[in-house]
PDB file of N, CA and C in Angstrom:
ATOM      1  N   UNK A   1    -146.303   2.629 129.021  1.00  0.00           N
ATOM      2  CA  UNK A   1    -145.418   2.191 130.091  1.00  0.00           C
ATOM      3  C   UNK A   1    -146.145   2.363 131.417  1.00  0.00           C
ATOM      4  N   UNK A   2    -145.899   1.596 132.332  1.00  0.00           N
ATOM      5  CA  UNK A   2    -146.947   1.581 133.218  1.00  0.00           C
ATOM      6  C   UNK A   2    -146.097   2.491 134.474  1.00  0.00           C
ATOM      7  N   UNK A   3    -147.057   2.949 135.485  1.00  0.00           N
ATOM      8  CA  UNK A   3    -146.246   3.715 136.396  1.00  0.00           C
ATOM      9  C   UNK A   3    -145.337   3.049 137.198  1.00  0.00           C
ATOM     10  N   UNK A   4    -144.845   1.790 137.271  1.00  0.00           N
ATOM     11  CA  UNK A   4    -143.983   1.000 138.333  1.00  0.00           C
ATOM     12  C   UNK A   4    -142.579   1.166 137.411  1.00  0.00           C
ATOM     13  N   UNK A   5    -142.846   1.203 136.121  1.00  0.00           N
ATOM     14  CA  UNK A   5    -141.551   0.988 135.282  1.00  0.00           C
ATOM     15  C   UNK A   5    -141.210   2.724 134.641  1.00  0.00           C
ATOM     16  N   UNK A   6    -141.950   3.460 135.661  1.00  0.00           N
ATOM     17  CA  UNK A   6    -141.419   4.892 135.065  1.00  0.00           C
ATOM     18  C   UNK A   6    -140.497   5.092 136.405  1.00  0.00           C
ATOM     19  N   UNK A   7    -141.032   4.670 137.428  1.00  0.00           N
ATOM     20  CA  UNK A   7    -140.615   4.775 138.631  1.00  0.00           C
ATOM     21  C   UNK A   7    -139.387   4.572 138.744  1.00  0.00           C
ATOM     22  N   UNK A   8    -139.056   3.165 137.899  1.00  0.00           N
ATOM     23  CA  UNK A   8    -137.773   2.706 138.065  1.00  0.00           C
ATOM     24  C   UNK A   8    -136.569   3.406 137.237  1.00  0.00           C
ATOM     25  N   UNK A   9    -136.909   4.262 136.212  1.00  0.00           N
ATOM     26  CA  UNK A   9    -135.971   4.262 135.297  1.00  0.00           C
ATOM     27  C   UNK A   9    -135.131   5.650 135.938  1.00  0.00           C
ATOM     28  N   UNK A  10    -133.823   6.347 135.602  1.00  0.00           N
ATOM     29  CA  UNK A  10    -133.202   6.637 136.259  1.00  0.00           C
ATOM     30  C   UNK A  10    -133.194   8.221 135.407  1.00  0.00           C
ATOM     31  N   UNK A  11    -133.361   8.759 136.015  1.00  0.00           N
ATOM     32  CA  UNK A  11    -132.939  10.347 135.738  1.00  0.00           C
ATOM     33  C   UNK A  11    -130.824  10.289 135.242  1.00  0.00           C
ATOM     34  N   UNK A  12    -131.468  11.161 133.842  1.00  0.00           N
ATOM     35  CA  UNK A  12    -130.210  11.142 133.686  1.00  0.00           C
ATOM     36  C   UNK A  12    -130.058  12.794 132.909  1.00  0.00           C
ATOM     37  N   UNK A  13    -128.747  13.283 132.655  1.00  0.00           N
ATOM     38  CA  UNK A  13    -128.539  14.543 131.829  1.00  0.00           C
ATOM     39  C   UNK A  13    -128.447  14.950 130.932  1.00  0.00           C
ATOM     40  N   UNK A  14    -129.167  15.324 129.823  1.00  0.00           N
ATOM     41  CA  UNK A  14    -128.646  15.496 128.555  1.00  0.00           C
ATOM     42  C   UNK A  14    -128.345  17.200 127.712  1.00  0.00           C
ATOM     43  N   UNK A  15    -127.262  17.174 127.196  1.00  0.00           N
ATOM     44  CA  UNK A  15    -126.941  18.280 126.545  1.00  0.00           C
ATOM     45  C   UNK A  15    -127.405  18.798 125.699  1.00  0.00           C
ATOM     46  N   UNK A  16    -128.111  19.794 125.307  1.00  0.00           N
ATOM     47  CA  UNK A  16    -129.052  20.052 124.435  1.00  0.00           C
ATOM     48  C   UNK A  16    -128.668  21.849 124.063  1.00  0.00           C
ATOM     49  N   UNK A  17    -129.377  21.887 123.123  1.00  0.00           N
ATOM     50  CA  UNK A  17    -128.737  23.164 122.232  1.00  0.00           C
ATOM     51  C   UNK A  17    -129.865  23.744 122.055  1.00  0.00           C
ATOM     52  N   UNK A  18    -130.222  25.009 122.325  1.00  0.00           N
ATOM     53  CA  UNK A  18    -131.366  25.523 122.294  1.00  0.00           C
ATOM     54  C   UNK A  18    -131.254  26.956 121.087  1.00  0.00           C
ATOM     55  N   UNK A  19    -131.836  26.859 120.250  1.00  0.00           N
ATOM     56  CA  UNK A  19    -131.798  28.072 119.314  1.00  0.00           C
ATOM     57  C   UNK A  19    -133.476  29.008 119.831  1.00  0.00           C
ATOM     58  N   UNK A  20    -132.849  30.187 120.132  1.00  0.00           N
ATOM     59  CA  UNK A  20    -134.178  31.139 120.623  1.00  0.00           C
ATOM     60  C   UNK A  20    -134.453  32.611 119.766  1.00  0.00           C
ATOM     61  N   UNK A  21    -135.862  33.037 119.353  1.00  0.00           N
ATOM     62  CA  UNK A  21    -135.717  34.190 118.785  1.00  0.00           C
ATOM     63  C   UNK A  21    -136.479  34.954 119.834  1.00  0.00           C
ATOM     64  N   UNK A  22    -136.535  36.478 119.295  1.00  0.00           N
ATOM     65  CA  UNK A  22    -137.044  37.358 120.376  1.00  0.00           C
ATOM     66  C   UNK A  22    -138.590  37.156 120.791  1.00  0.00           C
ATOM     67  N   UNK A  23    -138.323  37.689 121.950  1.00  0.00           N
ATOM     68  CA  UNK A  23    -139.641  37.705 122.638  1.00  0.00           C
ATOM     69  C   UNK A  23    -139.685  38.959 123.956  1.00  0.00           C
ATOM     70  N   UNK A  24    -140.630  39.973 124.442  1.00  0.00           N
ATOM     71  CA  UNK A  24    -140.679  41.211 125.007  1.00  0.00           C
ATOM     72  C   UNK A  24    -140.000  40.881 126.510  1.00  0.00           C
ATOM     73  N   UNK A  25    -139.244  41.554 126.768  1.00  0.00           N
ATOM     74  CA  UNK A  25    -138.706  41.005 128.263  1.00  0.00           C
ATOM     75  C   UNK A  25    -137.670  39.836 128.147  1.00  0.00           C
ATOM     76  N   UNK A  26    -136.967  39.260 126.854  1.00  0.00           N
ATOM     77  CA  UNK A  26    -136.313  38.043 127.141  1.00  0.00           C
ATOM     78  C   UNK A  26    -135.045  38.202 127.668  1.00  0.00           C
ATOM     79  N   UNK A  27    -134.780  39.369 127.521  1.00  0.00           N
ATOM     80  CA  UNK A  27    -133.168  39.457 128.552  1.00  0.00           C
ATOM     81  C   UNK A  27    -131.856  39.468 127.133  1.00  0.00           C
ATOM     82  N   UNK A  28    -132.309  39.414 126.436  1.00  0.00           N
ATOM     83  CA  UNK A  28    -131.209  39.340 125.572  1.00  0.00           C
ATOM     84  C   UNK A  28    -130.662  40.541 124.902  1.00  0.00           C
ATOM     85  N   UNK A  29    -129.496  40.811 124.004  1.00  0.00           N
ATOM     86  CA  UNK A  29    -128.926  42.185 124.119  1.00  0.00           C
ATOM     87  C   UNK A  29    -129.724  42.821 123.034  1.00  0.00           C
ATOM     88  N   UNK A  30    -130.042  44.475 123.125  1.00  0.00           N
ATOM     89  CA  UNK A  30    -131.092  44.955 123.200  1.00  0.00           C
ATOM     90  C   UNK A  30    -130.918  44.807 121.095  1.00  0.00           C
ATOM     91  N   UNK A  31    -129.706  44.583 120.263  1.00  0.00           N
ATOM     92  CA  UNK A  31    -129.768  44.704 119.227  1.00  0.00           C
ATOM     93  C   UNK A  31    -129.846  43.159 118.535  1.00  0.00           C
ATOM     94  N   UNK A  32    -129.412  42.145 119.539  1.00  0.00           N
ATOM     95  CA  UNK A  32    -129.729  40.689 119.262  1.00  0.00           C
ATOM     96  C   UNK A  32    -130.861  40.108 118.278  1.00  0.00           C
ATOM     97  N   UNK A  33    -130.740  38.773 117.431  1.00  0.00           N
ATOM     98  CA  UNK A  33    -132.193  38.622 116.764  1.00  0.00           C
ATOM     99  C   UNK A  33    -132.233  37.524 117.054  1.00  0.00           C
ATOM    100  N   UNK A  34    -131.719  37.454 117.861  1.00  0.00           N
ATOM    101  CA  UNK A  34    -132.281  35.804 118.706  1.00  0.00           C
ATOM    102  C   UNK A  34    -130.735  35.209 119.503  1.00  0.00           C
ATOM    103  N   UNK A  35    -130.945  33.739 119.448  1.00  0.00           N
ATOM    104  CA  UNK A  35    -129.153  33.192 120.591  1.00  0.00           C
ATOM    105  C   UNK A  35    -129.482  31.724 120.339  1.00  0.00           C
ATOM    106  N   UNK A  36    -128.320  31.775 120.941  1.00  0.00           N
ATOM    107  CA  UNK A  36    -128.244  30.345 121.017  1.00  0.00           C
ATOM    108  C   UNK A  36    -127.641  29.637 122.803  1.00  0.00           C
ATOM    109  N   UNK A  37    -128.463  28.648 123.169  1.00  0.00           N
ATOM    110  CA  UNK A  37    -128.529  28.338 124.742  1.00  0.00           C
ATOM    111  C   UNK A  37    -127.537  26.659 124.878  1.00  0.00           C
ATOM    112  N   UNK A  38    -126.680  26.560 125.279  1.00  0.00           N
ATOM    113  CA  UNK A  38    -126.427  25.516 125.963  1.00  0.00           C
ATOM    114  C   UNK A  38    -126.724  24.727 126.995  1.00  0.00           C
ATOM    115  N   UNK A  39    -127.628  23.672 126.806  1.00  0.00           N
ATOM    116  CA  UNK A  39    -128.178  23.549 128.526  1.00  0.00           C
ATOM    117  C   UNK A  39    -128.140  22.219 128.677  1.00  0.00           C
ATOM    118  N   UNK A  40    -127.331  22.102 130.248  1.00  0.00           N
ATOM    119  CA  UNK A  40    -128.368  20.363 130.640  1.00  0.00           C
ATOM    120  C   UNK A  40    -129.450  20.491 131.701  1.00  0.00           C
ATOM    121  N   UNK A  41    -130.035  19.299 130.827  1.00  0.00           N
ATOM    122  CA  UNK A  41    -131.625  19.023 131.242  1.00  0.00           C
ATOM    123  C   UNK A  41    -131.205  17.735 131.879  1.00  0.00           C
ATOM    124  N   UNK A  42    -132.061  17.096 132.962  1.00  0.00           N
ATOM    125  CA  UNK A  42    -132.397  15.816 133.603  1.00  0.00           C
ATOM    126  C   UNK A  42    -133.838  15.622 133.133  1.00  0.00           C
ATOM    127  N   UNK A  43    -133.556  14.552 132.747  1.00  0.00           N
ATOM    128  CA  UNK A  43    -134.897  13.341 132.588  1.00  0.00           C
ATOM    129  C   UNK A  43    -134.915  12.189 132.246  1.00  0.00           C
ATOM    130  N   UNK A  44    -135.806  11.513 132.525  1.00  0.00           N
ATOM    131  CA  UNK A  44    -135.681  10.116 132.273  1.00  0.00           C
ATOM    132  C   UNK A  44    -135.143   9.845 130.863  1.00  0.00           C
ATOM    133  N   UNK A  45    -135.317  10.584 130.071  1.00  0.00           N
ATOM    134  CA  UNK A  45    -135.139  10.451 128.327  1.00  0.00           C
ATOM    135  C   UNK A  45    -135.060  12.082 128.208  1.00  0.00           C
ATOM    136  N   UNK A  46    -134.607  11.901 126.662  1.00  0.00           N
ATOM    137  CA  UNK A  46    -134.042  13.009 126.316  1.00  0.00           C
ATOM    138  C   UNK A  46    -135.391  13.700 125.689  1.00  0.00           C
ATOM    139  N   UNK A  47    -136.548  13.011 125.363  1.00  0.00           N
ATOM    140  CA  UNK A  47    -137.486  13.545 125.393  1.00  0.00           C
ATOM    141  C   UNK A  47    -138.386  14.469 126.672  1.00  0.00           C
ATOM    142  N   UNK A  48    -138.068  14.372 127.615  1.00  0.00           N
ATOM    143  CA  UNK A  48    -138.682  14.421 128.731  1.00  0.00           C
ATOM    144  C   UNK A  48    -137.184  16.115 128.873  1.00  0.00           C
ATOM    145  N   UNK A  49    -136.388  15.581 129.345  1.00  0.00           N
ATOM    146  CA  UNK A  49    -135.309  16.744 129.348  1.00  0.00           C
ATOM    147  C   UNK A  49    -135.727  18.341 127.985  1.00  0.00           C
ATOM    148  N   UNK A  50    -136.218  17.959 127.055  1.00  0.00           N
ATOM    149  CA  UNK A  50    -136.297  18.525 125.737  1.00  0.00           C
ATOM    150  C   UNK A  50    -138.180  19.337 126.066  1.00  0.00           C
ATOM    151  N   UNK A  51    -138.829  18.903 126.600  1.00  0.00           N
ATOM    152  CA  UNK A  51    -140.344  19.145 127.217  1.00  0.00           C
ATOM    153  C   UNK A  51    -139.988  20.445 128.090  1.00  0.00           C
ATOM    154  N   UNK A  52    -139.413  20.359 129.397  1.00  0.00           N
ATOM    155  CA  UNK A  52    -139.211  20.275 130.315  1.00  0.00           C
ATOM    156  C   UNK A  52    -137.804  21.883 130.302  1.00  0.00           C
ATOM    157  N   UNK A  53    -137.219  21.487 129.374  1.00  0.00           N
ATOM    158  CA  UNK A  53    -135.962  23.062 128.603  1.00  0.00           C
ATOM    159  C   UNK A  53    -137.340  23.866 128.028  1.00  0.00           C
ATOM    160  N   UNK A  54    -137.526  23.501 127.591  1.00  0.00           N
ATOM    161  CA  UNK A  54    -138.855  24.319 126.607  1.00  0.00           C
ATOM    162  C   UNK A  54    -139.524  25.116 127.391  1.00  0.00           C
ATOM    163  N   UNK A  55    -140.469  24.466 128.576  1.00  0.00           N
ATOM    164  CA  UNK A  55    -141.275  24.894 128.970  1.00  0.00           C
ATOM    165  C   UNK A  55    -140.421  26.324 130.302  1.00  0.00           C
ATOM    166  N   UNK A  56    -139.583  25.608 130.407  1.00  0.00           N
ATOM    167  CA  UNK A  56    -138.854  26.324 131.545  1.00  0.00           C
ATOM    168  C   UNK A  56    -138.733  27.980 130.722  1.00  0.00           C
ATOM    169  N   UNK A  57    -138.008  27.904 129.158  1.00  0.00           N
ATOM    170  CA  UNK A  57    -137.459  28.709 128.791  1.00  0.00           C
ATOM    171  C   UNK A  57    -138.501  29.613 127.949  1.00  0.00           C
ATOM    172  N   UNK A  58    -139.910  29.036 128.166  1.00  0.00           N
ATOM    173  CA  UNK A  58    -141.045  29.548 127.715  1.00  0.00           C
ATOM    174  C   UNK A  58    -141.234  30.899 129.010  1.00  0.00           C
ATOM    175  N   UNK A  59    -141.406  29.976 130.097  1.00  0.00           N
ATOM    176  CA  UNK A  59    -141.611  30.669 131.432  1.00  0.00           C
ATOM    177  C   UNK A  59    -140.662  32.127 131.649  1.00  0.00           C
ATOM    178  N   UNK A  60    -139.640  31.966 131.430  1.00  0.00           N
ATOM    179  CA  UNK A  60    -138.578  32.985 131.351  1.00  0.00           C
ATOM    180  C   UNK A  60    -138.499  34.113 130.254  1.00  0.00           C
ATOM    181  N   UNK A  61    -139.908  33.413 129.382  1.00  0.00           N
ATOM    182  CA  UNK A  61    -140.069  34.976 128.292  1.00  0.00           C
ATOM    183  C   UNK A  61    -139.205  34.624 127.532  1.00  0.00           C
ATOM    184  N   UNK A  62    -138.234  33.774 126.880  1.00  0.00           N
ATOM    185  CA  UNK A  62    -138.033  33.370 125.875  1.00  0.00           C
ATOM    186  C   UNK A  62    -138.625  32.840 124.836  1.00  0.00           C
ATOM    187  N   UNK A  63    -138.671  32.879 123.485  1.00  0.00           N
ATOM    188  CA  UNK A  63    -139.312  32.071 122.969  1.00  0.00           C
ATOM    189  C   UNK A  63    -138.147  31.059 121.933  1.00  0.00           C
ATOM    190  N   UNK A  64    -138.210  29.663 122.256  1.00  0.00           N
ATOM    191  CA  UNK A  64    -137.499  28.516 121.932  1.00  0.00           C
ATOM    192  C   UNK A  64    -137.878  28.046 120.552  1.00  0.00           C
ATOM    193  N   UNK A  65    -136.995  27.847 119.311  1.00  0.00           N
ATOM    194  CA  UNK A  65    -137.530  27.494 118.090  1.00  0.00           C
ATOM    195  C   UNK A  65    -136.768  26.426 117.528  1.00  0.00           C
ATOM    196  N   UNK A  66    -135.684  25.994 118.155  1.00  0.00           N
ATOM    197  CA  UNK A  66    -134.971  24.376 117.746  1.00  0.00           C
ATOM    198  C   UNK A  66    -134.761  23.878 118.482  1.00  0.00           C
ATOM    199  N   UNK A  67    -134.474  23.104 118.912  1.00  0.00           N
ATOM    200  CA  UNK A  67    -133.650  22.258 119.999  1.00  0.00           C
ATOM    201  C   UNK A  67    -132.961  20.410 119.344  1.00  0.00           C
ATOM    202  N   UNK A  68    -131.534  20.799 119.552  1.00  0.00           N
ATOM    203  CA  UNK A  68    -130.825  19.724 119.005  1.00  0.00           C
ATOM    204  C   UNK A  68    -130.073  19.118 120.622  1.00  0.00           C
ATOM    205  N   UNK A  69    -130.628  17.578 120.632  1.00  0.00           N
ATOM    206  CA  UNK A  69    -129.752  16.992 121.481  1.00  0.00           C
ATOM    207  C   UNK A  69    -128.234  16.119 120.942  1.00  0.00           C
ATOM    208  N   UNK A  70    -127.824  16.399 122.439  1.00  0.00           N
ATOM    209  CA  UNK A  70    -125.945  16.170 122.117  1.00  0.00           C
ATOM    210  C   UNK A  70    -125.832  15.113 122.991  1.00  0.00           C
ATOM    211  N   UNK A  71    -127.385  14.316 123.516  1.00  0.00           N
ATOM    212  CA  UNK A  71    -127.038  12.899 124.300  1.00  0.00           C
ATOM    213  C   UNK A  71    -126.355  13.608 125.715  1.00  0.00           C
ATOM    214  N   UNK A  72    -126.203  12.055 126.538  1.00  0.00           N
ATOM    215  CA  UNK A  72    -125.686  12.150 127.557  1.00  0.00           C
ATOM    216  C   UNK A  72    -123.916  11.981 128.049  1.00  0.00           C
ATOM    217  N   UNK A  73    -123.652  12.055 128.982  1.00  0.00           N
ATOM    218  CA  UNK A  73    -122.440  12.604 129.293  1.00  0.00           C
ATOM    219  C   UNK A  73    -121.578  11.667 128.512  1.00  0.00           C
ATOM    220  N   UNK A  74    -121.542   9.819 129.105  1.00  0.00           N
ATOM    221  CA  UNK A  74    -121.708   9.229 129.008  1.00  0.00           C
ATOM    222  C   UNK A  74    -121.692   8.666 126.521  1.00  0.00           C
ATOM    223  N   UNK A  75    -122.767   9.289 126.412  1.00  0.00           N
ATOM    224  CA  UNK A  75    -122.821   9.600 125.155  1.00  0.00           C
ATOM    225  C   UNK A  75    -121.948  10.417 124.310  1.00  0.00           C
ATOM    226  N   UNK A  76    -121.373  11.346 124.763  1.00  0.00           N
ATOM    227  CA  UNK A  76    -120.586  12.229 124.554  1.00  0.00           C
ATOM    228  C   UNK A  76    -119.185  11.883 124.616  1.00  0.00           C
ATOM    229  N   UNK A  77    -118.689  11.153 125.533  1.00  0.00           N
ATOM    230  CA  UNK A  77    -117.645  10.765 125.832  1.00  0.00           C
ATOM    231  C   UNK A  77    -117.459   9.761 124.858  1.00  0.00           C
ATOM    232  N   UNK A  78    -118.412   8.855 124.560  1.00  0.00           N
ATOM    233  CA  UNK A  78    -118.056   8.159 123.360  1.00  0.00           C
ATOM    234  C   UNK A  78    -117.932   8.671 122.264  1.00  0.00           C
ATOM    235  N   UNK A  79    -118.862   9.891 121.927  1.00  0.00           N
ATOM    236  CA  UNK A  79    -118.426  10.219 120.123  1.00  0.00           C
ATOM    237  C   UNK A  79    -117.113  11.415 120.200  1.00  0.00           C
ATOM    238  N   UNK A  80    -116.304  11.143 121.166  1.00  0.00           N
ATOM    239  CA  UNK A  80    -114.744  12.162 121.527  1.00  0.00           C
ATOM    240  C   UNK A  80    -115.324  13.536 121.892  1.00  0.00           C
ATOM    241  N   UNK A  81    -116.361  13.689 122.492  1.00  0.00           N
ATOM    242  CA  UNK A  81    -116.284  15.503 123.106  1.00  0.00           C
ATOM    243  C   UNK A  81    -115.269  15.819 124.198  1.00  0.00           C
ATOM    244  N   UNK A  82    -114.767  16.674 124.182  1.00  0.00           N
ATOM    245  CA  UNK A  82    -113.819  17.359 125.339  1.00  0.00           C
ATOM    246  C   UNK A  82    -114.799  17.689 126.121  1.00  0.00           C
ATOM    247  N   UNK A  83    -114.633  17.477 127.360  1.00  0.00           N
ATOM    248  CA  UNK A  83    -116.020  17.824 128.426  1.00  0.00           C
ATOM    249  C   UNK A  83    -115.329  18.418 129.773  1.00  0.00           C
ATOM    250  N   UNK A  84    -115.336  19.745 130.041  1.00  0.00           N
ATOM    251  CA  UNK A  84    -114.114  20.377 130.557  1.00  0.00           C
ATOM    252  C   UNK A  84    -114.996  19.989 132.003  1.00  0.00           C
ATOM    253  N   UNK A  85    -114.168  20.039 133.217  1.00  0.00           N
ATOM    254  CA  UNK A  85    -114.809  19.667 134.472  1.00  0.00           C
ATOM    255  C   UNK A  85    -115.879  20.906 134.867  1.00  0.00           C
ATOM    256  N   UNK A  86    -116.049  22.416 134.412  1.00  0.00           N
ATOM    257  CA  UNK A  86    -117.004  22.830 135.010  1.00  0.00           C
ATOM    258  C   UNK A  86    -118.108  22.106 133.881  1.00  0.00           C
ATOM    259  N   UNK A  87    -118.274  22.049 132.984  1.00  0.00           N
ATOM    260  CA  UNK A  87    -119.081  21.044 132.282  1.00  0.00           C
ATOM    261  C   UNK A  87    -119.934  20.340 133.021  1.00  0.00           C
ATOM    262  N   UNK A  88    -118.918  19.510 133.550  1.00  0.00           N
ATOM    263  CA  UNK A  88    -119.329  18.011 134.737  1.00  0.00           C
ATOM    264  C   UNK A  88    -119.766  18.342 135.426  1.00  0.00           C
ATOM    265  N   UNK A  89    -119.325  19.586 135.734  1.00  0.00           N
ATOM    266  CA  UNK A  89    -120.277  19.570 137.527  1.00  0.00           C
ATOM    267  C   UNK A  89    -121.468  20.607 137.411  1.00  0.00           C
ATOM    268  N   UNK A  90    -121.794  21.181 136.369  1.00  0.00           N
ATOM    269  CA  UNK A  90    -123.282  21.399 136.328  1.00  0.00           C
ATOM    270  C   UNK A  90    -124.052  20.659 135.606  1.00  0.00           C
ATOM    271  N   UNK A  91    -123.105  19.444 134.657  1.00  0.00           N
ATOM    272  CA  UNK A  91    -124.634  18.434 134.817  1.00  0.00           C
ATOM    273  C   UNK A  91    -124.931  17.767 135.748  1.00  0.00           C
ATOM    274  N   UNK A  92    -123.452  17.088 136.890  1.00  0.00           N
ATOM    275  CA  UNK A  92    -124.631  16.825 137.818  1.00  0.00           C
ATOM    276  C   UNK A  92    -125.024  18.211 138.869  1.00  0.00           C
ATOM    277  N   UNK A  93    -125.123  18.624 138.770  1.00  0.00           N
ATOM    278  CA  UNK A  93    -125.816  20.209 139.184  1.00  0.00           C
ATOM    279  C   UNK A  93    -127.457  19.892 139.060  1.00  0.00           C
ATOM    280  N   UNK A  94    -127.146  19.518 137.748  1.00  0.00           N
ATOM    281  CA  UNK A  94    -128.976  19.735 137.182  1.00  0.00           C
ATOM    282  C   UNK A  94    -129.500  18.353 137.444  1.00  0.00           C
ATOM    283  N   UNK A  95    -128.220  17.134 137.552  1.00  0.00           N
ATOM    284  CA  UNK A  95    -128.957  15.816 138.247  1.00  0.00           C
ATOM    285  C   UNK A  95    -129.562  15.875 140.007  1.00  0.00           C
ATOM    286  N   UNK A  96    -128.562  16.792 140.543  1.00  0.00           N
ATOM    287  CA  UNK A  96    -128.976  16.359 141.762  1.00  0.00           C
ATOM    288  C   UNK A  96    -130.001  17.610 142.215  1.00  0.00           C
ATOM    289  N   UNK A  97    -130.649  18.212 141.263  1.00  0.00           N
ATOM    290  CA  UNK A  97    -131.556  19.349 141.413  1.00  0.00           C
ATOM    291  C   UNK A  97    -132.539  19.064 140.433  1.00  0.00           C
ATOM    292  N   UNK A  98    -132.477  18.129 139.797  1.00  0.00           N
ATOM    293  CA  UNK A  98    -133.469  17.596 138.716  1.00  0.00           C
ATOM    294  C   UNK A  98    -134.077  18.823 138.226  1.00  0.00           C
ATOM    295  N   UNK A  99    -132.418  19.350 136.981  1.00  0.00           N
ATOM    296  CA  UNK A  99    -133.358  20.900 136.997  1.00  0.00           C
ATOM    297  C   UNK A  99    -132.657  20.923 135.183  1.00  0.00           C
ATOM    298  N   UNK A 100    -132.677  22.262 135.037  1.00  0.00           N
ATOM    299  CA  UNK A 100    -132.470  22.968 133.701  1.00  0.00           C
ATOM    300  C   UNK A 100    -130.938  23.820 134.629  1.00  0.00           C
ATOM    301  N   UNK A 101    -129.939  23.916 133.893  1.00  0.00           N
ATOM    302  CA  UNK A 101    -128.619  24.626 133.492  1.00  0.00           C
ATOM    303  C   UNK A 101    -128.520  25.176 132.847  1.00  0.00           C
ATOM    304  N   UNK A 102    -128.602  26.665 132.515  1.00  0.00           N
ATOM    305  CA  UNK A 102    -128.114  27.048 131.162  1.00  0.00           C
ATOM    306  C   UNK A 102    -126.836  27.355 131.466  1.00  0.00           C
ATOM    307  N   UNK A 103    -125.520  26.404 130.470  1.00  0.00           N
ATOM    308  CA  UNK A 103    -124.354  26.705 130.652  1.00  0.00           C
ATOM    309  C   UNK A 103    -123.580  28.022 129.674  1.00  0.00           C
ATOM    310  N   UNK A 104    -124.321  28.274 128.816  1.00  0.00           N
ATOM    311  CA  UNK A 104    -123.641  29.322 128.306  1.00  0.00           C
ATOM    312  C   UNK A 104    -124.913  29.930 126.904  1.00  0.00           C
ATOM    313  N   UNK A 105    -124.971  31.172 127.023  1.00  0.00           N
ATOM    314  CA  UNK A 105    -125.719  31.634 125.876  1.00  0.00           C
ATOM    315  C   UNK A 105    -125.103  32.778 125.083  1.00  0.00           C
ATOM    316  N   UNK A 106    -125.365  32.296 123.735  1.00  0.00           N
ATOM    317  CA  UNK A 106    -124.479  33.089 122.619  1.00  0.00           C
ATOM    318  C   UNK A 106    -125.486  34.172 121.907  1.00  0.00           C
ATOM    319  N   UNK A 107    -125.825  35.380 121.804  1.00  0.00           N
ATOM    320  CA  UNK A 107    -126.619  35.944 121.096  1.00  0.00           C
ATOM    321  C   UNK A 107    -126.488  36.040 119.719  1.00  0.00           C
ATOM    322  N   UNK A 108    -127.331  36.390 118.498  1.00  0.00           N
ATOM    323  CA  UNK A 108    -126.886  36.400 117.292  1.00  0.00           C
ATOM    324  C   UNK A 108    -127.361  37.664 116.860  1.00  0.00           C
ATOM    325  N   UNK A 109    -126.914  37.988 115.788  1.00  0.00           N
ATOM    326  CA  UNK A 109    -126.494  39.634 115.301  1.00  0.00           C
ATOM    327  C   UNK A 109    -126.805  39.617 113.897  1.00  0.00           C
ATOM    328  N   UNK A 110    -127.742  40.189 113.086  1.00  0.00           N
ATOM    329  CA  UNK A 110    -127.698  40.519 111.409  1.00  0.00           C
ATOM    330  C   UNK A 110    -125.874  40.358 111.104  1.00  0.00           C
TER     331      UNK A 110
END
């Protein structure tokens, strides 16, 4: 794809599910064996959003081992998700900050 037609294409949000196991310093509770991350990402594609969660959540001393996308808002609304308004307003949170959200993280337990 050439750079005039990356230019054009539009940043958008996608919901993505992040499964994480331990790593020294990750912040998670001290008997935890890993979690699970809710996040929206902005990017042109959900590939780019999915790069971009990773690397962020690399940076933060996590270490990231699945990641399942849940599509965009837009996407969501079509396959019937309930999408409560704080929902909405940190994806566009992360649109108009062209950033990473983590909306909620679940730890997991033996």
């Amino acid at each position: 794809m050439t750079t005039e037609k990356k230019q054009k294409r539009k940043q958008q949000v996608f919901t993505l599910l992040v499964q994480v196991g331990r790593n020294d310093n990750d912040g998670l509770p001290k008997n935890a064996t890993g979690g699970a991350m809710m996040c929206f990402a902005s990017g042109v594609d959900e590939a780019e959003a999915v790069r971009e969660t990773v690397a962020l959540l690399k940076r933060a001393d996590l270490a990231p081992l699945d990641v399942t996308g849940y599509g965009t808002l837009a996407e969501r609304l079509e396959e019937g998700h309930d999408i409560n308004q704080e929902e909405r307003d940190l994806m566009q949170q992360a649109l108009d900050e062209n950033s990473v959200v983590v909306y909620q993280l679940t730890p997991f337990y033996d």
